[in-house]
C-alpha atoms as a PDB file:
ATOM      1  CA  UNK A   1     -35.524   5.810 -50.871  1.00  0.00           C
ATOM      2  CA  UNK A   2     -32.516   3.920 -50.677  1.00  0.00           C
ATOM      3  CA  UNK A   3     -33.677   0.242 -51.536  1.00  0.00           C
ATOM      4  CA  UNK A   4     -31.321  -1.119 -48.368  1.00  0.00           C
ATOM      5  CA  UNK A   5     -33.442   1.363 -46.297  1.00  0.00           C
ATOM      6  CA  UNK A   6     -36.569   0.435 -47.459  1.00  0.00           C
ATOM      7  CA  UNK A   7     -36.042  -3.512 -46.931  1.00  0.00           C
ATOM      8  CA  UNK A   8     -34.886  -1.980 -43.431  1.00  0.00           C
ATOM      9  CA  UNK A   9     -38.104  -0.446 -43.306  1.00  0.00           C
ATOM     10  CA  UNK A  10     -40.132  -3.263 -43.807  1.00  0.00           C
ATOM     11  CA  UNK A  11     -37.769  -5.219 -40.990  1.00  0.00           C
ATOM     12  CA  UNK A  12     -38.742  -2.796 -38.827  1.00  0.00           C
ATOM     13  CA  UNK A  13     -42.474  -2.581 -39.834  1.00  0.00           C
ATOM     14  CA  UNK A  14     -42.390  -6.441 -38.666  1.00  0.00           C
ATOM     15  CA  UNK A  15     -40.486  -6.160 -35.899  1.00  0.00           C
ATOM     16  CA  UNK A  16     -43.341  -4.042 -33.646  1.00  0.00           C
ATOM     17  CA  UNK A  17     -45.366  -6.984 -33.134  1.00  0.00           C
ATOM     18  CA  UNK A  18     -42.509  -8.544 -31.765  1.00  0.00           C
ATOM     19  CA  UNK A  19     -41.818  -5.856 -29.585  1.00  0.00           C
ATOM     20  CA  UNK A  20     -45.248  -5.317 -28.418  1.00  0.00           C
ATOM     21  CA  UNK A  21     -44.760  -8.983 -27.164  1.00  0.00           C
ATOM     22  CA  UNK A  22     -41.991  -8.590 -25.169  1.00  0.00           C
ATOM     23  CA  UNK A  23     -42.691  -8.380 -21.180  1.00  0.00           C
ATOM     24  CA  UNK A  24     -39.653  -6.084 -20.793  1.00  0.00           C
ATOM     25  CA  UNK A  25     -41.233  -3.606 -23.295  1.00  0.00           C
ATOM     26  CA  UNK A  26     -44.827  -3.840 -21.220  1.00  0.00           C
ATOM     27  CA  UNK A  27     -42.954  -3.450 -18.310  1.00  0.00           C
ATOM     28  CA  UNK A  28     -41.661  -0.378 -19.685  1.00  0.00           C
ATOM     29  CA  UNK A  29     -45.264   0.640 -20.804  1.00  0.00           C
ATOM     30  CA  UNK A  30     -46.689   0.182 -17.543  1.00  0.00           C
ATOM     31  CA  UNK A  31     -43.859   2.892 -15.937  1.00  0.00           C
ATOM     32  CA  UNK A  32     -45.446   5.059 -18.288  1.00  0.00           C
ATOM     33  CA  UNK A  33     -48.561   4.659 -17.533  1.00  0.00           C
ATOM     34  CA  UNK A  34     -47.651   5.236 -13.711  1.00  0.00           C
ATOM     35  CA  UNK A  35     -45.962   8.378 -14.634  1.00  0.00           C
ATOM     36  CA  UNK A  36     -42.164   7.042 -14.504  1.00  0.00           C
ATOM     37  CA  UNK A  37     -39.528   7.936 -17.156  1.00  0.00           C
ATOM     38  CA  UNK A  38     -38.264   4.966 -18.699  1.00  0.00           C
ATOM     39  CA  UNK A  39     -34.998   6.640 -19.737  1.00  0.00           C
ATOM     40  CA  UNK A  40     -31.690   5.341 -18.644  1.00  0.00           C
ATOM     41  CA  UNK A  41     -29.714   7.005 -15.926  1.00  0.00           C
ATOM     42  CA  UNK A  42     -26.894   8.576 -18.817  1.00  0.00           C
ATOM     43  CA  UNK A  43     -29.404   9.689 -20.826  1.00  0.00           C
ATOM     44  CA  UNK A  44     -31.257  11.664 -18.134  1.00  0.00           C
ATOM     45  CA  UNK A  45     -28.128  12.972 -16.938  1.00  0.00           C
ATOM     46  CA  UNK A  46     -26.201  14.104 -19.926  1.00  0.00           C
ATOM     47  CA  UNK A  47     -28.976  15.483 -21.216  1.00  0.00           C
ATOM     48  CA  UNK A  48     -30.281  17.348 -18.288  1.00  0.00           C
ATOM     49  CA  UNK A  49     -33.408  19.709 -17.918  1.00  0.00           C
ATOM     50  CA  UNK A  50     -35.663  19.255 -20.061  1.00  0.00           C
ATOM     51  CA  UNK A  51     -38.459  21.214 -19.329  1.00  0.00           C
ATOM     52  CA  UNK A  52     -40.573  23.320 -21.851  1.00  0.00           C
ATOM     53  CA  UNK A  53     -37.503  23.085 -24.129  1.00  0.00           C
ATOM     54  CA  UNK A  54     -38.054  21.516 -27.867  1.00  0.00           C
ATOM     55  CA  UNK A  55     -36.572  18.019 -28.085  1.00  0.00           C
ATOM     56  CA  UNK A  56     -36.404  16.305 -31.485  1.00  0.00           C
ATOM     57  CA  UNK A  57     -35.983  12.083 -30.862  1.00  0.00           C
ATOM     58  CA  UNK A  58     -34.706  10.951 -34.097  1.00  0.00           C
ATOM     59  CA  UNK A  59     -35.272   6.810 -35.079  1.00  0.00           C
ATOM     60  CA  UNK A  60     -38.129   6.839 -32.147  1.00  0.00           C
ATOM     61  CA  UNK A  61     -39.563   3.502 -33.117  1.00  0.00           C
ATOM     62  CA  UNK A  62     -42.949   3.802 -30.979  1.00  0.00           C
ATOM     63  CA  UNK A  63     -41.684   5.958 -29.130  1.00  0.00           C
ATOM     64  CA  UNK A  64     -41.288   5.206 -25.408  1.00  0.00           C
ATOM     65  CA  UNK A  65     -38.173   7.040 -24.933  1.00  0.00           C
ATOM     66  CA  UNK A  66     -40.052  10.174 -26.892  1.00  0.00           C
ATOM     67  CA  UNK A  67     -42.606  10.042 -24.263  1.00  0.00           C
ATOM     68  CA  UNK A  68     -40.623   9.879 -21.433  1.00  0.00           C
ATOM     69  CA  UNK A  69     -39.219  13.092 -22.347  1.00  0.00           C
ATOM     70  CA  UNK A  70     -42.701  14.211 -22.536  1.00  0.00           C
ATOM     71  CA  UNK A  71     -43.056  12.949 -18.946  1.00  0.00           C
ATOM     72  CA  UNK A  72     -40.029  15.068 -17.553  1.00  0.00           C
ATOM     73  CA  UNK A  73     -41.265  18.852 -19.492  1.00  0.00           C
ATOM     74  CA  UNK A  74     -40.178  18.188 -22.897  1.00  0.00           C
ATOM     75  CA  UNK A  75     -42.412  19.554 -26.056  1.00  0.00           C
ATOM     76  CA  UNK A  76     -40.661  16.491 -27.858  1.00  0.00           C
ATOM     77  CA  UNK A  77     -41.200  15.262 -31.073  1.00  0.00           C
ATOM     78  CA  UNK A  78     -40.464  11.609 -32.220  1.00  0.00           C
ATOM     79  CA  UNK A  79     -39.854  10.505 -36.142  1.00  0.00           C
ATOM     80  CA  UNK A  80     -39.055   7.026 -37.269  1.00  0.00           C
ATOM     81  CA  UNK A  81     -39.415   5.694 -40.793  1.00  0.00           C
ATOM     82  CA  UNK A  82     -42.321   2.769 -40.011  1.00  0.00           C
ATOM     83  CA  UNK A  83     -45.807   4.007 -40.182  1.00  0.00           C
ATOM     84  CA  UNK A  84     -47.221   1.217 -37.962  1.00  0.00           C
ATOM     85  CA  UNK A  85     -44.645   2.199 -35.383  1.00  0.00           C
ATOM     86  CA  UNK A  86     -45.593   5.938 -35.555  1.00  0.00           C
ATOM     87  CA  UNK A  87     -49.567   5.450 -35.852  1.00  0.00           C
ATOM     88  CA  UNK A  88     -48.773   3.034 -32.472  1.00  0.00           C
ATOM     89  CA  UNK A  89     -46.631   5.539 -31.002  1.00  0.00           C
ATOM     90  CA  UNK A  90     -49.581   8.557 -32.019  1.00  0.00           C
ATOM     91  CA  UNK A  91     -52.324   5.880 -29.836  1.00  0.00           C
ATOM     92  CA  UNK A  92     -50.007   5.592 -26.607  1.00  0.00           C
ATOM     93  CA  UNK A  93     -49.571  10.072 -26.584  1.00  0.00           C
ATOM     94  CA  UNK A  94     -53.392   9.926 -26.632  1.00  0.00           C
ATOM     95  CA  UNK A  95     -54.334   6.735 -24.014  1.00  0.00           C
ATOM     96  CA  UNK A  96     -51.226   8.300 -21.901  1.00  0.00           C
ATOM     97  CA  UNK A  97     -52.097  12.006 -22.095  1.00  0.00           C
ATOM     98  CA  UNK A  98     -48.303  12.970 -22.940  1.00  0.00           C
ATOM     99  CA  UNK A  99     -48.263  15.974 -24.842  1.00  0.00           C
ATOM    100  CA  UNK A 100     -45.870  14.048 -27.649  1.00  0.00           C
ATOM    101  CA  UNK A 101     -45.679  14.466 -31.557  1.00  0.00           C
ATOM    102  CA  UNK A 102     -44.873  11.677 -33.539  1.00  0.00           C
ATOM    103  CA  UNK A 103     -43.560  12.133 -37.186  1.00  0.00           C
ATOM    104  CA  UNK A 104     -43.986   9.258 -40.111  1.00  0.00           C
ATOM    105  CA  UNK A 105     -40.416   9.791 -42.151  1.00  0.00           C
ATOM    106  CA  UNK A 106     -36.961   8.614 -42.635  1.00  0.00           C
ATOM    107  CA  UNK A 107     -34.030  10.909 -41.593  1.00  0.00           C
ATOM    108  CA  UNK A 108     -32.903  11.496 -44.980  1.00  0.00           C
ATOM    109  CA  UNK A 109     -36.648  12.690 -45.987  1.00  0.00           C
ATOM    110  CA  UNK A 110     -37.322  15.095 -43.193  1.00  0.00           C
ATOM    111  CA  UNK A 111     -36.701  18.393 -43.866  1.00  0.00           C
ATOM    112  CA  UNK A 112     -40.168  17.911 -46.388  1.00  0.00           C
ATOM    113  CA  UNK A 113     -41.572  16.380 -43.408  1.00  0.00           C
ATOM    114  CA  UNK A 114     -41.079  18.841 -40.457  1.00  0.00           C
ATOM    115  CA  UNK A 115     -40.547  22.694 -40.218  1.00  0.00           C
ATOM    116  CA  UNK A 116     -38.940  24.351 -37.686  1.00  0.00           C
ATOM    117  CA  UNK A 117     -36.302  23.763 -34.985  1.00  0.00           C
ATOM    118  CA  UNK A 118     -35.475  22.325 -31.865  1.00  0.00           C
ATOM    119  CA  UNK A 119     -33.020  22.772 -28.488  1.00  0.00           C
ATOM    120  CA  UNK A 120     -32.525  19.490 -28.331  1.00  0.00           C
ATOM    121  CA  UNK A 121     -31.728  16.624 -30.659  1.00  0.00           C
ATOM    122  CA  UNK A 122     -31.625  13.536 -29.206  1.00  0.00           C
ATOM    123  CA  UNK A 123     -31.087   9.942 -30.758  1.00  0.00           C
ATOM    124  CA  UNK A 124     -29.383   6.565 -29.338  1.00  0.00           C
ATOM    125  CA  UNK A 125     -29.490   3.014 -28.542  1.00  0.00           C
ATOM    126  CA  UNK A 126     -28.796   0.970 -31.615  1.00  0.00           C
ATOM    127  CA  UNK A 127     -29.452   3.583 -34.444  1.00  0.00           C
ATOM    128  CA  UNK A 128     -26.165   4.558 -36.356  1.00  0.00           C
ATOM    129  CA  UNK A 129     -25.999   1.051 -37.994  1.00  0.00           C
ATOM    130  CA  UNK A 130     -29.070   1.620 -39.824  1.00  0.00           C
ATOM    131  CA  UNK A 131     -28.163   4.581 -41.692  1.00  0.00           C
ATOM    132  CA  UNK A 132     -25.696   4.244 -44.907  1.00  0.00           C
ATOM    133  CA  UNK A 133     -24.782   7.961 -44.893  1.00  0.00           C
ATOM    134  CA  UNK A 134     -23.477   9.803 -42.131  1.00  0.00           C
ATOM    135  CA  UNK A 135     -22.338  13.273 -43.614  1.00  0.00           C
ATOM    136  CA  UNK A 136     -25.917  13.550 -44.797  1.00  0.00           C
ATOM    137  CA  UNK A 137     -27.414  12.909 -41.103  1.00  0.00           C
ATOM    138  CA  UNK A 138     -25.229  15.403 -39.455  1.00  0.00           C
ATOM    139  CA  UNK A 139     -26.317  17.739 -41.940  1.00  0.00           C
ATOM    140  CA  UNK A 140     -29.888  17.621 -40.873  1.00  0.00           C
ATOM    141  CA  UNK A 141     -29.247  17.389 -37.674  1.00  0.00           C
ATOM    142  CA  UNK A 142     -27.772  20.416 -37.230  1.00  0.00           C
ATOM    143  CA  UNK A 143     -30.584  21.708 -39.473  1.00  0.00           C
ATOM    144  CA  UNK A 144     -33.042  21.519 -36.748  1.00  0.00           C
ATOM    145  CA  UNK A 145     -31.100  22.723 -34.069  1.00  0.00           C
ATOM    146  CA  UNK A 146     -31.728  26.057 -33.039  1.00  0.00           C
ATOM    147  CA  UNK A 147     -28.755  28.362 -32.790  1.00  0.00           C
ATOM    148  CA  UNK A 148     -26.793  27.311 -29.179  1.00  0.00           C
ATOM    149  CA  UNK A 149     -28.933  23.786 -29.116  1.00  0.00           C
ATOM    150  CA  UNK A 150     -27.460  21.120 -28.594  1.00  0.00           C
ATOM    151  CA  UNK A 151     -27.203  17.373 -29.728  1.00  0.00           C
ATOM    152  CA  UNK A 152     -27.312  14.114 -27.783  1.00  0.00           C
ATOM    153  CA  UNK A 153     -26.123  10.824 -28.896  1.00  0.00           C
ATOM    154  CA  UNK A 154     -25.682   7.942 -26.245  1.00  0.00           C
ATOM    155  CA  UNK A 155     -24.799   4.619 -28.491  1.00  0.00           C
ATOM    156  CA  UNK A 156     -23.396   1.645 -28.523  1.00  0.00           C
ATOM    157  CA  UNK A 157     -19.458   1.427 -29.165  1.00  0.00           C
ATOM    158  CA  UNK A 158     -18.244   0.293 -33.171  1.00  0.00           C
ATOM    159  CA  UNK A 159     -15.423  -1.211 -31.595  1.00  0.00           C
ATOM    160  CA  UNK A 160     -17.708  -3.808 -29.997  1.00  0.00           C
ATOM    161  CA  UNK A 161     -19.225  -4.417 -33.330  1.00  0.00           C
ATOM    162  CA  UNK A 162     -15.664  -6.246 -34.393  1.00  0.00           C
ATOM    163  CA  UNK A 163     -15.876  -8.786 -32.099  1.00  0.00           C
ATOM    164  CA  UNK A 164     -17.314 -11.995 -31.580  1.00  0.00           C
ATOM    165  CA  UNK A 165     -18.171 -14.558 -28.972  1.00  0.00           C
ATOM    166  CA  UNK A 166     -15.953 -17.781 -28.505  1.00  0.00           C
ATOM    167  CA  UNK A 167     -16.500 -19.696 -25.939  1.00  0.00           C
ATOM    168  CA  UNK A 168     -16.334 -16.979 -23.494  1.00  0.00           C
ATOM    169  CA  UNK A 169     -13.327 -15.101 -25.479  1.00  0.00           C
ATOM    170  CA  UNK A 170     -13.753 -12.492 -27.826  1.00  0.00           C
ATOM    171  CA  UNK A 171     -12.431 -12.896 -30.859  1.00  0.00           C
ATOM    172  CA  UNK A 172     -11.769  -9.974 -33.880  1.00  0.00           C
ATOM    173  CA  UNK A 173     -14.153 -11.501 -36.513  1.00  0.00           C
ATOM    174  CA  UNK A 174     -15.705  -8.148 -38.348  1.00  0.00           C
ATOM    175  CA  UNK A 175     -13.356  -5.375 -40.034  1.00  0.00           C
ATOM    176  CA  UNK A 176     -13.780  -1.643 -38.405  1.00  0.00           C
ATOM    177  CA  UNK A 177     -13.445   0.121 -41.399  1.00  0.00           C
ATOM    178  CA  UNK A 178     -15.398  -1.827 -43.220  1.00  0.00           C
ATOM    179  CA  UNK A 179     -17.877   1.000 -46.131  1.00  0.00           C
ATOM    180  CA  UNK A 180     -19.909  -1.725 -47.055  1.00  0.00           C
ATOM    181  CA  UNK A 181     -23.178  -2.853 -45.564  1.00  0.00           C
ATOM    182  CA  UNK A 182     -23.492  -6.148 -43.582  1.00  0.00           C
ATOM    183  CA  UNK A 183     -26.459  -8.011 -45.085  1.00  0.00           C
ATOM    184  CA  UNK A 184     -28.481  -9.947 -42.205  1.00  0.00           C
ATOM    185  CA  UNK A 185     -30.539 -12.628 -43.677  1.00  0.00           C
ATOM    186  CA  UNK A 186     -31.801 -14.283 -39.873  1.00  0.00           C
ATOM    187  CA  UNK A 187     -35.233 -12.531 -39.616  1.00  0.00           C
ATOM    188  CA  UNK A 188     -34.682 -12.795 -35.892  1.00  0.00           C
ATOM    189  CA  UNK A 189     -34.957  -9.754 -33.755  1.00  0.00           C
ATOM    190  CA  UNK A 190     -32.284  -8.511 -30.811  1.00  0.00           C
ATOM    191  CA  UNK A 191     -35.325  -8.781 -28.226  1.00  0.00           C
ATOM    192  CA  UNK A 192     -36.485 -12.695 -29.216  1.00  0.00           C
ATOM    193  CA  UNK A 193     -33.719 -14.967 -31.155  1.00  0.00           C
ATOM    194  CA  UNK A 194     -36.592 -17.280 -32.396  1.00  0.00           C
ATOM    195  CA  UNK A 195     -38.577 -14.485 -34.251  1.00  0.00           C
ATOM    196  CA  UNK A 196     -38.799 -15.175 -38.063  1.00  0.00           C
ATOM    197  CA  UNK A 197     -39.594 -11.863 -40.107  1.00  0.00           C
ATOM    198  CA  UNK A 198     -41.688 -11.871 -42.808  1.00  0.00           C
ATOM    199  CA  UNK A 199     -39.255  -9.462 -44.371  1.00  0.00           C
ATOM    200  CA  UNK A 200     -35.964 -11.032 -42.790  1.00  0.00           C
ATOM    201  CA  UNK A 201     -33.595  -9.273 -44.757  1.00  0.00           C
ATOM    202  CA  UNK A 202     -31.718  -6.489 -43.143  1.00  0.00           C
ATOM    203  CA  UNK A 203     -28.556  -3.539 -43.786  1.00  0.00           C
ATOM    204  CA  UNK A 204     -26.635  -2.393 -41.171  1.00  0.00           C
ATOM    205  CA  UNK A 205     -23.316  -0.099 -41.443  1.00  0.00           C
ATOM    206  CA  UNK A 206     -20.392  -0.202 -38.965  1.00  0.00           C
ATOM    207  CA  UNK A 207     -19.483   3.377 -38.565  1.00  0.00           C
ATOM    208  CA  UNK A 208     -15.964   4.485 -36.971  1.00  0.00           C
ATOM    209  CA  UNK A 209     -15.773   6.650 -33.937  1.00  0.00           C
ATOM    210  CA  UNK A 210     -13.907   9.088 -36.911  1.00  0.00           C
ATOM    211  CA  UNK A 211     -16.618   9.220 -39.147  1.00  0.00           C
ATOM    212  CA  UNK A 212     -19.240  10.055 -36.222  1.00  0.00           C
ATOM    213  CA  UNK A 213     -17.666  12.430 -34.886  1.00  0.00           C
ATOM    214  CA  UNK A 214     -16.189  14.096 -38.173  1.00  0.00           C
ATOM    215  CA  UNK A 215     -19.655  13.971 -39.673  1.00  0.00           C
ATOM    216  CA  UNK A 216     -20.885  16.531 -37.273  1.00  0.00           C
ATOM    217  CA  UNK A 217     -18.029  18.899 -37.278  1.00  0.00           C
ATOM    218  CA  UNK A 218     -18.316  18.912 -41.229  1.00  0.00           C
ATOM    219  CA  UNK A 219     -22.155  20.149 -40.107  1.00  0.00           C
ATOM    220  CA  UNK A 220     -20.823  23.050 -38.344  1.00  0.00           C
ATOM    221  CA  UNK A 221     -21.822  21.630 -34.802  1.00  0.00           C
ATOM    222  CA  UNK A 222     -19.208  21.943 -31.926  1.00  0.00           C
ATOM    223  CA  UNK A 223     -17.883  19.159 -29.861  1.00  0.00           C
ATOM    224  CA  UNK A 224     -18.565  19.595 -26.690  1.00  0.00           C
ATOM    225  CA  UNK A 225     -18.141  16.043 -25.109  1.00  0.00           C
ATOM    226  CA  UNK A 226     -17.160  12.189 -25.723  1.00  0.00           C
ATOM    227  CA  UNK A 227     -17.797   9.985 -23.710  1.00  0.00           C
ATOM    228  CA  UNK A 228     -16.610   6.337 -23.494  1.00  0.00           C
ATOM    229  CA  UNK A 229     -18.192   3.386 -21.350  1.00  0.00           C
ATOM    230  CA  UNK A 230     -17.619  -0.200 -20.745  1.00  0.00           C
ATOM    231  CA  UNK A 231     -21.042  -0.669 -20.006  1.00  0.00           C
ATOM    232  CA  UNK A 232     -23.807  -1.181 -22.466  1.00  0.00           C
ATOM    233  CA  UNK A 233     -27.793  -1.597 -21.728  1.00  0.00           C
ATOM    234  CA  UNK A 234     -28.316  -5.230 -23.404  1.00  0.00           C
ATOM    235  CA  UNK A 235     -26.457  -8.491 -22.836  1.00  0.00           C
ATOM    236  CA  UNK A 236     -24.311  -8.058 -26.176  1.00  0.00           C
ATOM    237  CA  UNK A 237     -21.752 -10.994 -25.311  1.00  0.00           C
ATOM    238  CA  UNK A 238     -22.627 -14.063 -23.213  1.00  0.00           C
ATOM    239  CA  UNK A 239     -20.293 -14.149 -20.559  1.00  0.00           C
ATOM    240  CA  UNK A 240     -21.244 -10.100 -19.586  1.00  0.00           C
ATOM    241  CA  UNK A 241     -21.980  -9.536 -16.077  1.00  0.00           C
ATOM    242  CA  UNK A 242     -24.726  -7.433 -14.810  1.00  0.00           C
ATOM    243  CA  UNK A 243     -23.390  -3.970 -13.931  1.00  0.00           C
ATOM    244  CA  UNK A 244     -26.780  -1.842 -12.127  1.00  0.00           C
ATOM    245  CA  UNK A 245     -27.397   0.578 -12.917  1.00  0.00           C
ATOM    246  CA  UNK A 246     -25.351   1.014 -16.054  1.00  0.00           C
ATOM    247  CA  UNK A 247     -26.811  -2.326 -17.515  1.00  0.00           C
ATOM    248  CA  UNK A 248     -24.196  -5.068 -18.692  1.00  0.00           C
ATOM    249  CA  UNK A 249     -20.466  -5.206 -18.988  1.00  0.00           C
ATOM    250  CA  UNK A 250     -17.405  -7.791 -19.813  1.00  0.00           C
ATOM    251  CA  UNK A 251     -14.930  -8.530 -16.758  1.00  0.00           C
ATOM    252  CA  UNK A 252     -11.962  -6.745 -16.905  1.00  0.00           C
ATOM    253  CA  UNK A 253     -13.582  -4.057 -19.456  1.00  0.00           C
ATOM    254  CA  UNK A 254     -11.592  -5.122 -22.473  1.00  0.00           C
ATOM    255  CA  UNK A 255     -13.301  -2.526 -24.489  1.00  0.00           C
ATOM    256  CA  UNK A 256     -15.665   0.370 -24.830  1.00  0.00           C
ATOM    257  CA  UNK A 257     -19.116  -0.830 -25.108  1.00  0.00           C
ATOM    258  CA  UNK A 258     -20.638   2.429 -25.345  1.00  0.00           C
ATOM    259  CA  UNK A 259     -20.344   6.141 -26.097  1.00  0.00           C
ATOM    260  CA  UNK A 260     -21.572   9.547 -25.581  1.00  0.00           C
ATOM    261  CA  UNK A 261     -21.256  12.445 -27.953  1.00  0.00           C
ATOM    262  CA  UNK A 262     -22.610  16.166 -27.076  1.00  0.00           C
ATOM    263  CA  UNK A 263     -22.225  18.623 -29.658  1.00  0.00           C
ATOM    264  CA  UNK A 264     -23.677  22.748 -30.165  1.00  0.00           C
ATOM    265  CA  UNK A 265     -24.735  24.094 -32.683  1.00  0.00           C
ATOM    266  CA  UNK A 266     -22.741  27.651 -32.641  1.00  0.00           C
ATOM    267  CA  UNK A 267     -25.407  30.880 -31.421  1.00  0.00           C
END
């Protein structure tokens, strides 16, 4: 494994306590428990019916967005690289009764992991940045997709990932074309500021729009859709003003926040 990803890895191996903490993400737990989706509206509509189709969640964490597409039909299948998120994710299927796999391995590693293939790929919400190669993911992405499945990618916007907060202004402080990784030494987490991570240190890659999309053409998948938002489902920026249902956005939409991609794999 890439060393980057495996400090990432261990980030994210600390970060489930945190998360387990947080009263949004027991609120979320206790819709799940009472039966109710905790997807968000785009997600449930781009992606559509669900039901008794194969859905493969790629960088599930514990998985409450896999299980939710348990909860509408789905025979999904969740896989993130942090074994106590996974073995967490396994205990909620069982307590819940959701008929949900959950598989322990990074994206690069996963073709030794899992066999077979899926109608659906699904993945979003804050996972691009973690992964340094993006050829390499479309690639096995379009590996498990069945012949005429399709792909589903609802994530937040690289342009916002320039800019900064000054005093209510956004300024251009990060380059968009930067290859590099951006090295994160805070050991905080996006869901409590004050965290301190044992294992604080952290990689994260600003990919273009171009190499997203190109990336999955170069797998052989059709573009079917994108989509571009200026709404986003977290309070990125300071002065953003709640937007229901969409989440958050910035007044007078400046920029895209978010994005949608759907792509097919050719039948």
């Amino acid at each position: 494994m890439d060393l980057r990803v495996a400090a990432n890895r261990a980030n994210w191996d600390d970060r489930l306590a945190v998360h387990l903490a947080d009263s949004r993400k027991r609120a979320q737990l206790e819709s799940l428990r009472a039966g109710r989706p905790i997807l968000g509206p785009l997600d449930i509509e781009e992606v559509g019916e669900v039901a008794r189709m194969r859905l493969l969640h790629l960088q599930c964490h514990y998985g409450l967005d896999t299980l939710s597409w348990g909860l509408l039909g789905a025979s999904a299948t969740g896989v993130d690289f942090s074994k106590p998120a996974i073995d967490r994710a396994r205990r909620l299927a069982s307590e819940l009764h959701i008929p949900a796999e959950f598989v322990c391995s990074d994206v690069y590693d996963l073709e030794a992991q899992l066999a077979g293939d899926f109608d659906i790929v699904y993945t979003g919400g804050g996972v691009l940045c973690w992964l340094p190669d993006l050829t390499e993911w479309g690639r096995i992405i379009a590996h498990f997709l069945t012949p005429g499945g399709r792909f589903h990618l609802v994530e937040f916007h690289p342009v916002a990932g320039v800019f900064k907060e000054d005093r209510a202004e956004l300024i251009p402080a990060y380059p968009y074309f930067r290859r590099e990784a951006f090295v994160d030494d805070s050991g905080d987490d996006y869901l409590d500021r004050r965290a301190r991570l044992e294992h604080a240190t952290t990689y994260e890659w600003n990919h273009s729009m171009a190499d997203i999309i190109n990336s999955l053409i170069q797998a052989g998948l059709v573009l079917d859709w994108l989509h571009e938002f200026p709404t986003t489902g977290w309070q990125r920026f300071a002065g953003m003003m709640a937007s229901p249902p969409d989440g958050w956005r910035l007044a007078g939409d400046p920029i895209p926040l978010s994005f949608s991609i759907r792509a097919t794999k050719p039948a």
